[in-house]
PDB file of N, CA and C in Angstrom:
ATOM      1  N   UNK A   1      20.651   4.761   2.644  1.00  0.00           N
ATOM      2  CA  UNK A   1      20.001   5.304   3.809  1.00  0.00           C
ATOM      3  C   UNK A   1      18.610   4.693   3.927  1.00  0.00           C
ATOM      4  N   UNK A   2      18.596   4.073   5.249  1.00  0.00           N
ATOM      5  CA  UNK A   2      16.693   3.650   5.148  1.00  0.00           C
ATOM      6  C   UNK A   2      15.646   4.691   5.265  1.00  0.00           C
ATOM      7  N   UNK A   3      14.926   4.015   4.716  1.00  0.00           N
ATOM      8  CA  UNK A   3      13.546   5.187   4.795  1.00  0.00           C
ATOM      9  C   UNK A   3      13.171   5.434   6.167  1.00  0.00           C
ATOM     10  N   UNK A   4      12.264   6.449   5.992  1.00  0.00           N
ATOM     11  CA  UNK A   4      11.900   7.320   7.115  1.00  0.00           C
ATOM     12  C   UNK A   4      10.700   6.539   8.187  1.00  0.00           C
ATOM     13  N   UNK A   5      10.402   6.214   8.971  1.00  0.00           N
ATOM     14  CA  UNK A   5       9.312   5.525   9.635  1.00  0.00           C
ATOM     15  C   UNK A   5       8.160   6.786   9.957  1.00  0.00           C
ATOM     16  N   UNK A   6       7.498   6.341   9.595  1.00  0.00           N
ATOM     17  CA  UNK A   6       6.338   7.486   9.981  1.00  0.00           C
ATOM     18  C   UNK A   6       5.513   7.178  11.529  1.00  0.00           C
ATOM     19  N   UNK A   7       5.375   8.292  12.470  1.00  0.00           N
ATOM     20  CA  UNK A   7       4.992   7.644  13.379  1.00  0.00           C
ATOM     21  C   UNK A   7       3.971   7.271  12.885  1.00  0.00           C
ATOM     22  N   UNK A   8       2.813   6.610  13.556  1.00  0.00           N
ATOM     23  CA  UNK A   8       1.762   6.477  13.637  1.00  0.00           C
ATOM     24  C   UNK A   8       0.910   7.615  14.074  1.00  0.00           C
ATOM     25  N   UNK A   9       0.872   8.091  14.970  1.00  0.00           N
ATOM     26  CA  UNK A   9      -0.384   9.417  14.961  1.00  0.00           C
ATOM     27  C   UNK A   9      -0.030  10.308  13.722  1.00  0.00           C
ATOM     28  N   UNK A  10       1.256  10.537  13.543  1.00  0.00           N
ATOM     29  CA  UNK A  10       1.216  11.315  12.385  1.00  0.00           C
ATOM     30  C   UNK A  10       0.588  10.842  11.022  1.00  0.00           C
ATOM     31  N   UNK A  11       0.812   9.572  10.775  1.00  0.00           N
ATOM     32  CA  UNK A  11       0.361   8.832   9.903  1.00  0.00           C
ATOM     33  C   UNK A  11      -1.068   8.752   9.559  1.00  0.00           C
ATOM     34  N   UNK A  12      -2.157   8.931  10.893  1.00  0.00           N
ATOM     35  CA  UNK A  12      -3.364   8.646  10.940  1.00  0.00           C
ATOM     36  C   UNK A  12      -3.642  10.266  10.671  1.00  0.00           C
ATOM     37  N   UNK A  13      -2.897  11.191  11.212  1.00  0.00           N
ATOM     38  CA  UNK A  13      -3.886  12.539  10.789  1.00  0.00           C
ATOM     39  C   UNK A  13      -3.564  12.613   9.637  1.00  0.00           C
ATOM     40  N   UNK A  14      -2.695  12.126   8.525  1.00  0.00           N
ATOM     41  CA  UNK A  14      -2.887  12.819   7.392  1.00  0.00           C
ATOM     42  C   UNK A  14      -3.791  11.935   6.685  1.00  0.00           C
ATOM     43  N   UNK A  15      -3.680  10.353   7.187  1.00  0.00           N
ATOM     44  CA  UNK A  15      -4.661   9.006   6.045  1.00  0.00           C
ATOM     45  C   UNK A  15      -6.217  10.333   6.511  1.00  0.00           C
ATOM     46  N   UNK A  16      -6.460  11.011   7.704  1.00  0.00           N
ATOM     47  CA  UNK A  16      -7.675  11.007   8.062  1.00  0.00           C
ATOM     48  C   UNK A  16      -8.036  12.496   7.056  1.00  0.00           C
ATOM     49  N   UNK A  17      -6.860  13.318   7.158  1.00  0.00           N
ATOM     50  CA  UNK A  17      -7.131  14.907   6.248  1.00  0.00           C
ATOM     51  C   UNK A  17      -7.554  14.078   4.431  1.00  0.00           C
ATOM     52  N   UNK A  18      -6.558  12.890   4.346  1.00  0.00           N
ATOM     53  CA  UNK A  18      -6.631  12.699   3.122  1.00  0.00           C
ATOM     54  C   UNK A  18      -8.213  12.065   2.676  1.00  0.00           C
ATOM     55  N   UNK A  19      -8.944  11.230   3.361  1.00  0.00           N
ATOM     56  CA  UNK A  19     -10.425  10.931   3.833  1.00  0.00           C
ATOM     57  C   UNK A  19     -11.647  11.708   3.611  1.00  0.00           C
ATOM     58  N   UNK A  20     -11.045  13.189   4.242  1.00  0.00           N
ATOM     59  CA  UNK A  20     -11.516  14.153   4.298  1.00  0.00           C
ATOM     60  C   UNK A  20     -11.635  15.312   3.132  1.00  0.00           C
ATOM     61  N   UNK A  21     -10.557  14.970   2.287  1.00  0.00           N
ATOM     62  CA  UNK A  21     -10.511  15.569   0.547  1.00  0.00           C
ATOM     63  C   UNK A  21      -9.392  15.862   0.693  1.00  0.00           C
ATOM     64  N   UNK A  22      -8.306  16.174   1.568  1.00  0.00           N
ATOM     65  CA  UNK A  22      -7.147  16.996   0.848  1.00  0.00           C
ATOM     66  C   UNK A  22      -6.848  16.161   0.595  1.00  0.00           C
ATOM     67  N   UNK A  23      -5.886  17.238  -0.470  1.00  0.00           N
ATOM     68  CA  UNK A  23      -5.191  16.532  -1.957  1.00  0.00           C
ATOM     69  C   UNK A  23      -3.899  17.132  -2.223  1.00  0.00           C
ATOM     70  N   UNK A  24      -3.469  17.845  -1.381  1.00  0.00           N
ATOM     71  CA  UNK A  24      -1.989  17.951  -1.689  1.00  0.00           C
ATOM     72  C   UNK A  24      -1.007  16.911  -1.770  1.00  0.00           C
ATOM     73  N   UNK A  25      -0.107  17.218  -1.852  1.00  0.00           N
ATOM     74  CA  UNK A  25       1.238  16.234  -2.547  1.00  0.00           C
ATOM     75  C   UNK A  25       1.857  16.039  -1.135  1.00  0.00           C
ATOM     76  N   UNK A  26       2.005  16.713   0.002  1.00  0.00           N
ATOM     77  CA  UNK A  26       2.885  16.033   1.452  1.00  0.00           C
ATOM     78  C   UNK A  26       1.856  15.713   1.927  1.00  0.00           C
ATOM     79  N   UNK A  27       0.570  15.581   2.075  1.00  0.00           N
ATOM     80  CA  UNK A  27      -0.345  14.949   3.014  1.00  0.00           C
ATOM     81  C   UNK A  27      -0.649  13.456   2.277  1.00  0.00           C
ATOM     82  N   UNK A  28      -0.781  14.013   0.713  1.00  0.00           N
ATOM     83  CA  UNK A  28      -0.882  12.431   0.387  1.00  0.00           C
ATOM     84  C   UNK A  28      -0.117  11.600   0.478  1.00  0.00           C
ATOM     85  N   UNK A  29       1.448  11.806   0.267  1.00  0.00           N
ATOM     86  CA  UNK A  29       2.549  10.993   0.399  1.00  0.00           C
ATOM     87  C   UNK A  29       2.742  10.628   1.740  1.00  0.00           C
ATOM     88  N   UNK A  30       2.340  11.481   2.577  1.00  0.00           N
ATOM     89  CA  UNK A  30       2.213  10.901   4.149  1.00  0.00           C
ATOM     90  C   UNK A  30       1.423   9.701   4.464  1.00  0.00           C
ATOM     91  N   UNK A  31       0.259   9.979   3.896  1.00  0.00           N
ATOM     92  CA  UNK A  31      -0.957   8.321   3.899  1.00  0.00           C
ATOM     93  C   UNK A  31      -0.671   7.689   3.466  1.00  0.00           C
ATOM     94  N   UNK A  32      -0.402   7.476   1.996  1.00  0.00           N
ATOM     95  CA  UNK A  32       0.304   6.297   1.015  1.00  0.00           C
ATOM     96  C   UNK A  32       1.530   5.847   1.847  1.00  0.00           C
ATOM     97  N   UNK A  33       2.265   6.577   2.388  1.00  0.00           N
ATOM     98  CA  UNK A  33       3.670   5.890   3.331  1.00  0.00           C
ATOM     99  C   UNK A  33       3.446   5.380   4.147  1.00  0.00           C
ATOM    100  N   UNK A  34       2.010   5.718   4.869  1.00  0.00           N
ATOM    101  CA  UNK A  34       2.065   5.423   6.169  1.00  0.00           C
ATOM    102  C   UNK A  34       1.443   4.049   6.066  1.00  0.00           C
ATOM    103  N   UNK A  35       0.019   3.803   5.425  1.00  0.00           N
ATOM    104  CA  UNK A  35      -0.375   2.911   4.810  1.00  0.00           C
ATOM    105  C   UNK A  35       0.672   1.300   4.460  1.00  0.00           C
ATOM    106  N   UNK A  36       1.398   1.745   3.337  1.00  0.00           N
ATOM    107  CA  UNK A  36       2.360   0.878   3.212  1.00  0.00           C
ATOM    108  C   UNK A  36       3.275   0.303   3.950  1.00  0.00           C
ATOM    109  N   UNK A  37       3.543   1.274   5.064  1.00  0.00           N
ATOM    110  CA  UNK A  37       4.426   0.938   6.170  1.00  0.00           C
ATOM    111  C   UNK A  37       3.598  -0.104   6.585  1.00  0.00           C
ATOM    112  N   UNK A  38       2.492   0.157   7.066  1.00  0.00           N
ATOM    113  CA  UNK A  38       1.458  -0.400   8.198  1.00  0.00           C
ATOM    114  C   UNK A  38       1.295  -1.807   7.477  1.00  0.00           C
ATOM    115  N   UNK A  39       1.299  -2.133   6.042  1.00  0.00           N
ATOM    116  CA  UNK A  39       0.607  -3.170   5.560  1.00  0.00           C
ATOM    117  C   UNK A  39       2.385  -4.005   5.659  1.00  0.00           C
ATOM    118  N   UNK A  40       3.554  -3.221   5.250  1.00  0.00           N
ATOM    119  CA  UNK A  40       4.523  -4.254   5.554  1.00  0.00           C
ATOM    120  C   UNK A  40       4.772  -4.636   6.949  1.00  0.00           C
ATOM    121  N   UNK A  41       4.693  -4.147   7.600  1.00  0.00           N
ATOM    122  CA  UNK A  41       4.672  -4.305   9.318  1.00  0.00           C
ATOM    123  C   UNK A  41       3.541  -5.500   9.498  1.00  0.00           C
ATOM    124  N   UNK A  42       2.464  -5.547   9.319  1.00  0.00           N
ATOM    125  CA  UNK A  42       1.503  -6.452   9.849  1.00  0.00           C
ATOM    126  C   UNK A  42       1.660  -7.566   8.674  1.00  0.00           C
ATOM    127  N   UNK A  43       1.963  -7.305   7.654  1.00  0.00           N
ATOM    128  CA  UNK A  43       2.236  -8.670   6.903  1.00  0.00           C
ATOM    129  C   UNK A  43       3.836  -9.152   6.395  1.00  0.00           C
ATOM    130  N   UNK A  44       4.567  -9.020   7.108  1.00  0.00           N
ATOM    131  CA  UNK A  44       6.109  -9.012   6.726  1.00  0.00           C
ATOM    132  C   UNK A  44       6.594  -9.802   5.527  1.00  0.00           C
ATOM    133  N   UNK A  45       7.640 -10.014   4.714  1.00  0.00           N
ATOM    134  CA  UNK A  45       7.790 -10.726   3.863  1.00  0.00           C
ATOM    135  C   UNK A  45       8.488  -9.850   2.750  1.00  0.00           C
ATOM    136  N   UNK A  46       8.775 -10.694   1.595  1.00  0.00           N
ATOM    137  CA  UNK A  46       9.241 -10.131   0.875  1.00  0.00           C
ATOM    138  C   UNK A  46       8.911 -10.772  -0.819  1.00  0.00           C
ATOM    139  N   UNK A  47       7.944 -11.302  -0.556  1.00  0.00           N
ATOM    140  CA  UNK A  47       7.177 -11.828  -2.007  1.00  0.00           C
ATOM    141  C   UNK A  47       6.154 -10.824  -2.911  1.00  0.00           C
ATOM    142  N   UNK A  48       6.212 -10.128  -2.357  1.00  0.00           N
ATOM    143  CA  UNK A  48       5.216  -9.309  -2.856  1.00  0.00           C
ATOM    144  C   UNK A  48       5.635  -8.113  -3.047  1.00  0.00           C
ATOM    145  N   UNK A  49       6.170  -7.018  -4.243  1.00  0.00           N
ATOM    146  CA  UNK A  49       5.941  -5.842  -3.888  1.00  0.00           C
ATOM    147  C   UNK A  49       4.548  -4.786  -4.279  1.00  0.00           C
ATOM    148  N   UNK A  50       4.806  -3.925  -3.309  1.00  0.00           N
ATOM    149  CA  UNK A  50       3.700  -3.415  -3.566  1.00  0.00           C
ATOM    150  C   UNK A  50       3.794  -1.575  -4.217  1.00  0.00           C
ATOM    151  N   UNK A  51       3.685  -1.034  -5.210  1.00  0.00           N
ATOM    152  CA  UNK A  51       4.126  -0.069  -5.083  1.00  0.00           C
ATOM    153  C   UNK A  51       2.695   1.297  -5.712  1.00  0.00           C
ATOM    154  N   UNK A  52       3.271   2.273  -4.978  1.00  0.00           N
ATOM    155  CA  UNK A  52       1.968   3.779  -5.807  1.00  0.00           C
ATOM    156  C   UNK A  52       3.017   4.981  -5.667  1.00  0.00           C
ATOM    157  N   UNK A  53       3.205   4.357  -7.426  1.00  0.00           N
ATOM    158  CA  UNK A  53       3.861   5.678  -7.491  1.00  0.00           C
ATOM    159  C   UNK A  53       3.381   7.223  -7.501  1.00  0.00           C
ATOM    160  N   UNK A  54       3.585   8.145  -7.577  1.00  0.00           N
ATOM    161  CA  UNK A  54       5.293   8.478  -7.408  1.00  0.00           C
ATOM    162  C   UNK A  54       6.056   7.976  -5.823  1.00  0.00           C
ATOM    163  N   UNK A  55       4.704   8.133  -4.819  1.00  0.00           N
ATOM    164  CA  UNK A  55       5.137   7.721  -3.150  1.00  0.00           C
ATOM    165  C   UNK A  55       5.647   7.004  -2.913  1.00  0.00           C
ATOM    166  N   UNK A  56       5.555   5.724  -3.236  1.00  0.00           N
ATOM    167  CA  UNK A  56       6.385   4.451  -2.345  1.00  0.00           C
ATOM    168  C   UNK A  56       6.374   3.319  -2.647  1.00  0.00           C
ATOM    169  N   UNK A  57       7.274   2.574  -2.581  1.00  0.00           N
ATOM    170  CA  UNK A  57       6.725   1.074  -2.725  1.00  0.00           C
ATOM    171  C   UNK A  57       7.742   0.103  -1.312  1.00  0.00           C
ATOM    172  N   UNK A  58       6.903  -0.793  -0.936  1.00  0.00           N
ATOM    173  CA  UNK A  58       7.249  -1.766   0.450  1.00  0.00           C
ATOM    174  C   UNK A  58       7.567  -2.925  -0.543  1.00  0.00           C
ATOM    175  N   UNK A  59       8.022  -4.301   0.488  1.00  0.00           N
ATOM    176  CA  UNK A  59       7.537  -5.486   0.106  1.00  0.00           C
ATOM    177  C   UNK A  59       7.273  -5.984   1.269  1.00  0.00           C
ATOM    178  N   UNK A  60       6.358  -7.038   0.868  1.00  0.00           N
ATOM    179  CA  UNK A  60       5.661  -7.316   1.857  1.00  0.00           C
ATOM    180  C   UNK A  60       5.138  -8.737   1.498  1.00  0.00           C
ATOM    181  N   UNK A  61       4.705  -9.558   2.730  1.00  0.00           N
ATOM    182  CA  UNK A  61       3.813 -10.992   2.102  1.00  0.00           C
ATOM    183  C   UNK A  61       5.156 -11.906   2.392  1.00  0.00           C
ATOM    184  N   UNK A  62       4.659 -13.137   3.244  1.00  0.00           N
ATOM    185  CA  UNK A  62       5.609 -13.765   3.411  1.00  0.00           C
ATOM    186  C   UNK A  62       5.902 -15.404   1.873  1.00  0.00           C
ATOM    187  N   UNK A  63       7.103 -15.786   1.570  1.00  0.00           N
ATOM    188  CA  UNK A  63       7.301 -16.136   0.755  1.00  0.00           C
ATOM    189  C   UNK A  63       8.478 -16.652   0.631  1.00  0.00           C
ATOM    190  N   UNK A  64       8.855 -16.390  -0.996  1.00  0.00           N
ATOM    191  CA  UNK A  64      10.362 -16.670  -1.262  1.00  0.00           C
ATOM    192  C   UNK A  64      10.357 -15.490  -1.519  1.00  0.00           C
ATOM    193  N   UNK A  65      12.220 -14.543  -1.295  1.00  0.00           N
ATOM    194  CA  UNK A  65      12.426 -14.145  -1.147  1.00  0.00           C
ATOM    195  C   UNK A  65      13.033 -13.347  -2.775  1.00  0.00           C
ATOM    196  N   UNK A  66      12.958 -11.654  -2.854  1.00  0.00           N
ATOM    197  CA  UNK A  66      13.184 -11.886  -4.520  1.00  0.00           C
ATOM    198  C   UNK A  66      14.165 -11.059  -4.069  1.00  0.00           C
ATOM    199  N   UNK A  67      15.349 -11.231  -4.854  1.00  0.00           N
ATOM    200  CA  UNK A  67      16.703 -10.500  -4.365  1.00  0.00           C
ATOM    201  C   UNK A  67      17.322  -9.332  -5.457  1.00  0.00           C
ATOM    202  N   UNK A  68      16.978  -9.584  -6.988  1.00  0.00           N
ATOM    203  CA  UNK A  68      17.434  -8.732  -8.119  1.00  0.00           C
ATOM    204  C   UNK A  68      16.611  -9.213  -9.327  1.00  0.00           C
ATOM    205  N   UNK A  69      16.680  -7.661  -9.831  1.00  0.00           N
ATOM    206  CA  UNK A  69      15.646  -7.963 -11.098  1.00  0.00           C
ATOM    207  C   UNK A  69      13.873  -7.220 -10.804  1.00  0.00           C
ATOM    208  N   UNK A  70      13.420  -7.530 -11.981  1.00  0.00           N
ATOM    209  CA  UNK A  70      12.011  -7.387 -11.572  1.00  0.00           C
ATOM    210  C   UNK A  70      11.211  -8.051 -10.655  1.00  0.00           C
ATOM    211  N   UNK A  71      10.607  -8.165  -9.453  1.00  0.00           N
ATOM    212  CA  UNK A  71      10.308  -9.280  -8.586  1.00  0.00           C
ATOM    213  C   UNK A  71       9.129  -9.957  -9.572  1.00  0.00           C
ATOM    214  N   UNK A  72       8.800 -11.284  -9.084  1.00  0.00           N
ATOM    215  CA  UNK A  72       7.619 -12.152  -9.659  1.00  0.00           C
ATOM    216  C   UNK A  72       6.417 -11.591  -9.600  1.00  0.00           C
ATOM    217  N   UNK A  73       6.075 -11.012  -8.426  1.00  0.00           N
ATOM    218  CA  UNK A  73       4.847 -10.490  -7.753  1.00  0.00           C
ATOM    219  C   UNK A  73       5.054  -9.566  -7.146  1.00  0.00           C
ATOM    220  N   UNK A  74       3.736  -8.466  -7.937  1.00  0.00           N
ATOM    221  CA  UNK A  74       3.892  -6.945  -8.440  1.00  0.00           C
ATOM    222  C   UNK A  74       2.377  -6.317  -7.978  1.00  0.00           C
ATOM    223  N   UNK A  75       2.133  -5.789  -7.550  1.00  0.00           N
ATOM    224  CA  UNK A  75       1.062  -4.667  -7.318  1.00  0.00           C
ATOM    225  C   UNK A  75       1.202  -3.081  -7.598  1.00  0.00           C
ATOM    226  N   UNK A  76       0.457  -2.296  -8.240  1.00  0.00           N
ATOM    227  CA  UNK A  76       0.879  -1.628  -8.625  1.00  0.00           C
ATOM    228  C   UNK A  76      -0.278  -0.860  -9.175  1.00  0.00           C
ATOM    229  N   UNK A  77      -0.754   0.519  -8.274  1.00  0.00           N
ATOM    230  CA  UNK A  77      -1.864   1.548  -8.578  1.00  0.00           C
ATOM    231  C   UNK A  77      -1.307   2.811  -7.865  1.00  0.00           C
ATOM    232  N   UNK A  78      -2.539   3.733  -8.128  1.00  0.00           N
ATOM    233  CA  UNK A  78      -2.319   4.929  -7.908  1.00  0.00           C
ATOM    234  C   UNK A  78      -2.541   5.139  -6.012  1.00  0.00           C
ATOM    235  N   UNK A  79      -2.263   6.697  -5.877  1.00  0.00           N
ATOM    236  CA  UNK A  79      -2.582   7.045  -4.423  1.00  0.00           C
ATOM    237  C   UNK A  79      -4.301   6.970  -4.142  1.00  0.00           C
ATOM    238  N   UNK A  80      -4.744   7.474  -4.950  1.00  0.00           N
ATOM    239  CA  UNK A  80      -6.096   7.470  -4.978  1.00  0.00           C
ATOM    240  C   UNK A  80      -6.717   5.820  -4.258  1.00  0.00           C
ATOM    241  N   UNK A  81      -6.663   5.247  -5.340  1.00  0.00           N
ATOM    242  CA  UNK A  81      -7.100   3.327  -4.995  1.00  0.00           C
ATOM    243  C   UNK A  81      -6.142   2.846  -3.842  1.00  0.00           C
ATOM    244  N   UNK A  82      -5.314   3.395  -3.606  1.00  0.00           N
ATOM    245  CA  UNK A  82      -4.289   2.930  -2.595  1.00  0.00           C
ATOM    246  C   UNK A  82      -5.284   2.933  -1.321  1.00  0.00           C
ATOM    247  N   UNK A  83      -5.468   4.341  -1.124  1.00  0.00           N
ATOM    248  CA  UNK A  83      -5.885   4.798   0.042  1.00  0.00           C
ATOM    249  C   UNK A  83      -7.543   4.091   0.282  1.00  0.00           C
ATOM    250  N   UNK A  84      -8.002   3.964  -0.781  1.00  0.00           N
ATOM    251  CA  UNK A  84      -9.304   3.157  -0.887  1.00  0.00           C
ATOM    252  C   UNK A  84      -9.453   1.585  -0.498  1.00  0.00           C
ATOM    253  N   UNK A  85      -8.356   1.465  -1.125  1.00  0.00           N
ATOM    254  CA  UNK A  85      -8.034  -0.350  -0.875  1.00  0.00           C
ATOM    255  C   UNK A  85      -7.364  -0.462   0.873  1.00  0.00           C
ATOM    256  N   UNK A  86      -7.055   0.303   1.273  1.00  0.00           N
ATOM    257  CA  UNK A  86      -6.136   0.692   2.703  1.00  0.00           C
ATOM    258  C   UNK A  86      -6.753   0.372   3.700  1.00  0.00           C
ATOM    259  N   UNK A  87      -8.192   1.027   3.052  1.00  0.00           N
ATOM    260  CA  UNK A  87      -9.391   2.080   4.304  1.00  0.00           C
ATOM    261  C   UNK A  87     -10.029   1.013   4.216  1.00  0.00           C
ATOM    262  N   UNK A  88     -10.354   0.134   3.024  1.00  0.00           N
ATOM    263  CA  UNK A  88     -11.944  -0.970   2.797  1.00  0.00           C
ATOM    264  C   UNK A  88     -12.667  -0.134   2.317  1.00  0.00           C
ATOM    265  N   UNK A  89     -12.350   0.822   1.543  1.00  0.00           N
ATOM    266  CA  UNK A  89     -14.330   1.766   0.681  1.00  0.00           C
ATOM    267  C   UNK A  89     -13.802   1.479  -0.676  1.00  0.00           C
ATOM    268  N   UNK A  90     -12.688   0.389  -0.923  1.00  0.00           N
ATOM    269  CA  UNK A  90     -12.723  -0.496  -2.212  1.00  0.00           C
ATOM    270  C   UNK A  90     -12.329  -1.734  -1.995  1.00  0.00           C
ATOM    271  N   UNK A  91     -12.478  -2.363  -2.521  1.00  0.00           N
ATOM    272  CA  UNK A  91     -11.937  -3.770  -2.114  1.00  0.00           C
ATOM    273  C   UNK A  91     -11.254  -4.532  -3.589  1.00  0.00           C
ATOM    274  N   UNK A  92     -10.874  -5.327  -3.260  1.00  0.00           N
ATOM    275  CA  UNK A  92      -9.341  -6.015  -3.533  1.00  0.00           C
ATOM    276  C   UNK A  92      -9.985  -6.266  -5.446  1.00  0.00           C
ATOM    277  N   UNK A  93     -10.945  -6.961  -5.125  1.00  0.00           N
ATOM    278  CA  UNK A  93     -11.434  -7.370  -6.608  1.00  0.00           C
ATOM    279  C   UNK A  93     -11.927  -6.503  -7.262  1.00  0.00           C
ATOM    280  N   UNK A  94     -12.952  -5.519  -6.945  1.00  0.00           N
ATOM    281  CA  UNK A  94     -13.344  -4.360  -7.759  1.00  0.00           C
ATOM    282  C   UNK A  94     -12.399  -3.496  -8.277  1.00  0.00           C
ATOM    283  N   UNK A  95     -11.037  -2.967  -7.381  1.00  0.00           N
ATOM    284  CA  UNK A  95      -9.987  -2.333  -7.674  1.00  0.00           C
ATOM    285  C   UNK A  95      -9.339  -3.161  -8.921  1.00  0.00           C
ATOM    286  N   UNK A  96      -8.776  -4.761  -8.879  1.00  0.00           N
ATOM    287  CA  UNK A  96      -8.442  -5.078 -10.327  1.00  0.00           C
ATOM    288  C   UNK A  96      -9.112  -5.563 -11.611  1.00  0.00           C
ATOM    289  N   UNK A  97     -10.912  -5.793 -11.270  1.00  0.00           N
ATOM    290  CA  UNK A  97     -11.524  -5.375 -12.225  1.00  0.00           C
ATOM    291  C   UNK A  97     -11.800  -4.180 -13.058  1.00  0.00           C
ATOM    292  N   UNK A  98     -11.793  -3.309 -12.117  1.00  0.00           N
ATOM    293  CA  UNK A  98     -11.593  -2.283 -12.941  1.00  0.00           C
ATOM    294  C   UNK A  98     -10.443  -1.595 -13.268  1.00  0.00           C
ATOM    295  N   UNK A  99     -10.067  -1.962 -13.229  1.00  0.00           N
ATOM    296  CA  UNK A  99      -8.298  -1.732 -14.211  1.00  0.00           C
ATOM    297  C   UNK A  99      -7.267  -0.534 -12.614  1.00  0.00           C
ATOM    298  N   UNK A 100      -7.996  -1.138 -11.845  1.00  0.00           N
ATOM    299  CA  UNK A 100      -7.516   0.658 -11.094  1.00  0.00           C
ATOM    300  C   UNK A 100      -6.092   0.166 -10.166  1.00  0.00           C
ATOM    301  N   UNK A 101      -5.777  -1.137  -9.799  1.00  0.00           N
ATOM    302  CA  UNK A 101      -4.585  -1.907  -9.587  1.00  0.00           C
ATOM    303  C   UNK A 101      -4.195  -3.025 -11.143  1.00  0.00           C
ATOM    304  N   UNK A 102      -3.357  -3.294 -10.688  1.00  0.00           N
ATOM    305  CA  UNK A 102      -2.281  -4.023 -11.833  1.00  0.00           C
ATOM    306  C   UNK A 102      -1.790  -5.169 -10.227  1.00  0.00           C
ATOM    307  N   UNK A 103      -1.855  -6.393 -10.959  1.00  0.00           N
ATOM    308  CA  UNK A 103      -1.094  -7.363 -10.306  1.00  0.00           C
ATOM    309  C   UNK A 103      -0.885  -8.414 -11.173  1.00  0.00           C
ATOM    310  N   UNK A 104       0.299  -9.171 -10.523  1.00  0.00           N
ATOM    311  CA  UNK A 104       1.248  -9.648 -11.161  1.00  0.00           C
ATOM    312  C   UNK A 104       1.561 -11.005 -10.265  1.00  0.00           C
ATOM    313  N   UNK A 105       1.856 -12.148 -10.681  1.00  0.00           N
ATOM    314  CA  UNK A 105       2.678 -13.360 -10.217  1.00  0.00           C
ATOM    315  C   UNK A 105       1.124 -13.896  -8.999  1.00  0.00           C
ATOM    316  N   UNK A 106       1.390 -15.230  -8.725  1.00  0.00           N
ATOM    317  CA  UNK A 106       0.444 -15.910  -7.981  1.00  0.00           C
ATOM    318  C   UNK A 106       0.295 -15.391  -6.417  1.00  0.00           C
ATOM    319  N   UNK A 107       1.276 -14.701  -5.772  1.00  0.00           N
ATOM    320  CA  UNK A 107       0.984 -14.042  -4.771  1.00  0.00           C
ATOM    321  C   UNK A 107       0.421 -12.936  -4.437  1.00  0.00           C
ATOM    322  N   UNK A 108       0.238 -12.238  -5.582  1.00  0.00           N
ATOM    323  CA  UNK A 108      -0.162 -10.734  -5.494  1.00  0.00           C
ATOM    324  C   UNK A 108      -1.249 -10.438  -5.259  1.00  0.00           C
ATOM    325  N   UNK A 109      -2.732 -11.418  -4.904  1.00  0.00           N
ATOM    326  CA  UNK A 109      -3.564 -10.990  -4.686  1.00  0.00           C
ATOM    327  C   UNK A 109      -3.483 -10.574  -2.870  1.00  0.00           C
ATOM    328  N   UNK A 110      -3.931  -9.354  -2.443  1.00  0.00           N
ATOM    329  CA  UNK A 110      -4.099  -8.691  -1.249  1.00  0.00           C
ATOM    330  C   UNK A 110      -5.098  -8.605  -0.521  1.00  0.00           C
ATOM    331  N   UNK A 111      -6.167  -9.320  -0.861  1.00  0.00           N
ATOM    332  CA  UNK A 111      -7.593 -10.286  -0.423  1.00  0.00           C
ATOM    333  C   UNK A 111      -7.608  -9.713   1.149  1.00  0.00           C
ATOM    334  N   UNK A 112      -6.479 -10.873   1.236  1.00  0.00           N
ATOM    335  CA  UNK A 112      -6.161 -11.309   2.863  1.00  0.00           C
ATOM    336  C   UNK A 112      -5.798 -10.151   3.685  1.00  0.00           C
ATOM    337  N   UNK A 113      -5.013  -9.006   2.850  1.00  0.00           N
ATOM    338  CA  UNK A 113      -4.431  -8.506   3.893  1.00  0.00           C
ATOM    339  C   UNK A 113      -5.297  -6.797   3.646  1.00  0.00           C
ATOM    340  N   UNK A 114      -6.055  -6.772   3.282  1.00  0.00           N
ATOM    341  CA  UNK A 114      -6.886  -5.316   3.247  1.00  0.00           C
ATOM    342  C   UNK A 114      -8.002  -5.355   3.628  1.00  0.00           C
ATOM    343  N   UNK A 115      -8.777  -4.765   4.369  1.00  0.00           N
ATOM    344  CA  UNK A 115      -8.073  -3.182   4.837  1.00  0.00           C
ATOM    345  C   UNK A 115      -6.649  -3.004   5.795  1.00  0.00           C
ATOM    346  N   UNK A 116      -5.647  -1.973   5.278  1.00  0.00           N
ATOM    347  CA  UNK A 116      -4.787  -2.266   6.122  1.00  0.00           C
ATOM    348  C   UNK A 116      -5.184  -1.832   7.731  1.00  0.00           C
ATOM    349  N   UNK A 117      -4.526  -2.462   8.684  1.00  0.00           N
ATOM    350  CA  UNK A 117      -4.812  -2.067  10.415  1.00  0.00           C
ATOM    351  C   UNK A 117      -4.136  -0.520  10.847  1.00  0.00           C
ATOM    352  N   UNK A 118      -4.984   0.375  10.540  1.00  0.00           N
ATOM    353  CA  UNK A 118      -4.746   1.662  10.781  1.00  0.00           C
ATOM    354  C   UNK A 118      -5.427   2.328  11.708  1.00  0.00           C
ATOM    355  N   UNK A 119      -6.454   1.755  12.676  1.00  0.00           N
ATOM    356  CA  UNK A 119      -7.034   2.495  13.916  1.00  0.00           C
ATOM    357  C   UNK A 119      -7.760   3.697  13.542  1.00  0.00           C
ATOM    358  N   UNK A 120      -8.259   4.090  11.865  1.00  0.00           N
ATOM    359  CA  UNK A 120      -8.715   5.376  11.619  1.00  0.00           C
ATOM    360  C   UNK A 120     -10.096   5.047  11.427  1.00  0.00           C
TER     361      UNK A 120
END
């Protein structure tokens, strides 16, 4: 079954409640989804995955294509830095200097494609 598409306004009031401090478990999983949606949509592909668990993971980034197995190129943090790296009030290098993303394989840096395009 495919995943759920989040609209977009819905998407933006919860990235914006989540901004705002809440911290529950359906508002955050709403931003982190919506987020990820938004970043595979504007950067399509399938070289890259990107994932924050427990919420979600896309792929995204155009490339070669990874079909089974562990993919090459891996991203991989919490909701917290997600939503930070999303918005731009972290950015790409400070997040994997300080240990707060994990990446993996020569494509995985997300430089290019953050802040994601969310209109918030």
């Amino acid at each position: 079954m495919p995943s759920r598409t989040i609209d977009d306004a819905e998407g933006a009031v919860a990235l914006r409640a989540v901004l705002a401090g809440a911290t529950d478990r359906p508002t955050t999983a709403t931003a982190v989804r919506w987020t990820l949606q938004r970043l595979a949509e504007d950067v399509p592909g399938n070289s890259v995955e990107v994932r924050v668990p427990p919420f979600a993971a896309v792929q995204a980034v155009p490339g070669p294509r990874h079909t089974r197995g562990t993919p090459p190129n891996v991203v991989e943090t919490d909701a917290a830095t997600w939503i930070a790296l999303a918005t731009g009030t972290l950015t790409w290098t400070e997040a994997v200097s300080a240990a707060r993303a994990s990446a993996s394989g020569a494509r995985a840096d997300l430089t290019a494609y953050l802040p994601v395009r969310t209109g918030v």
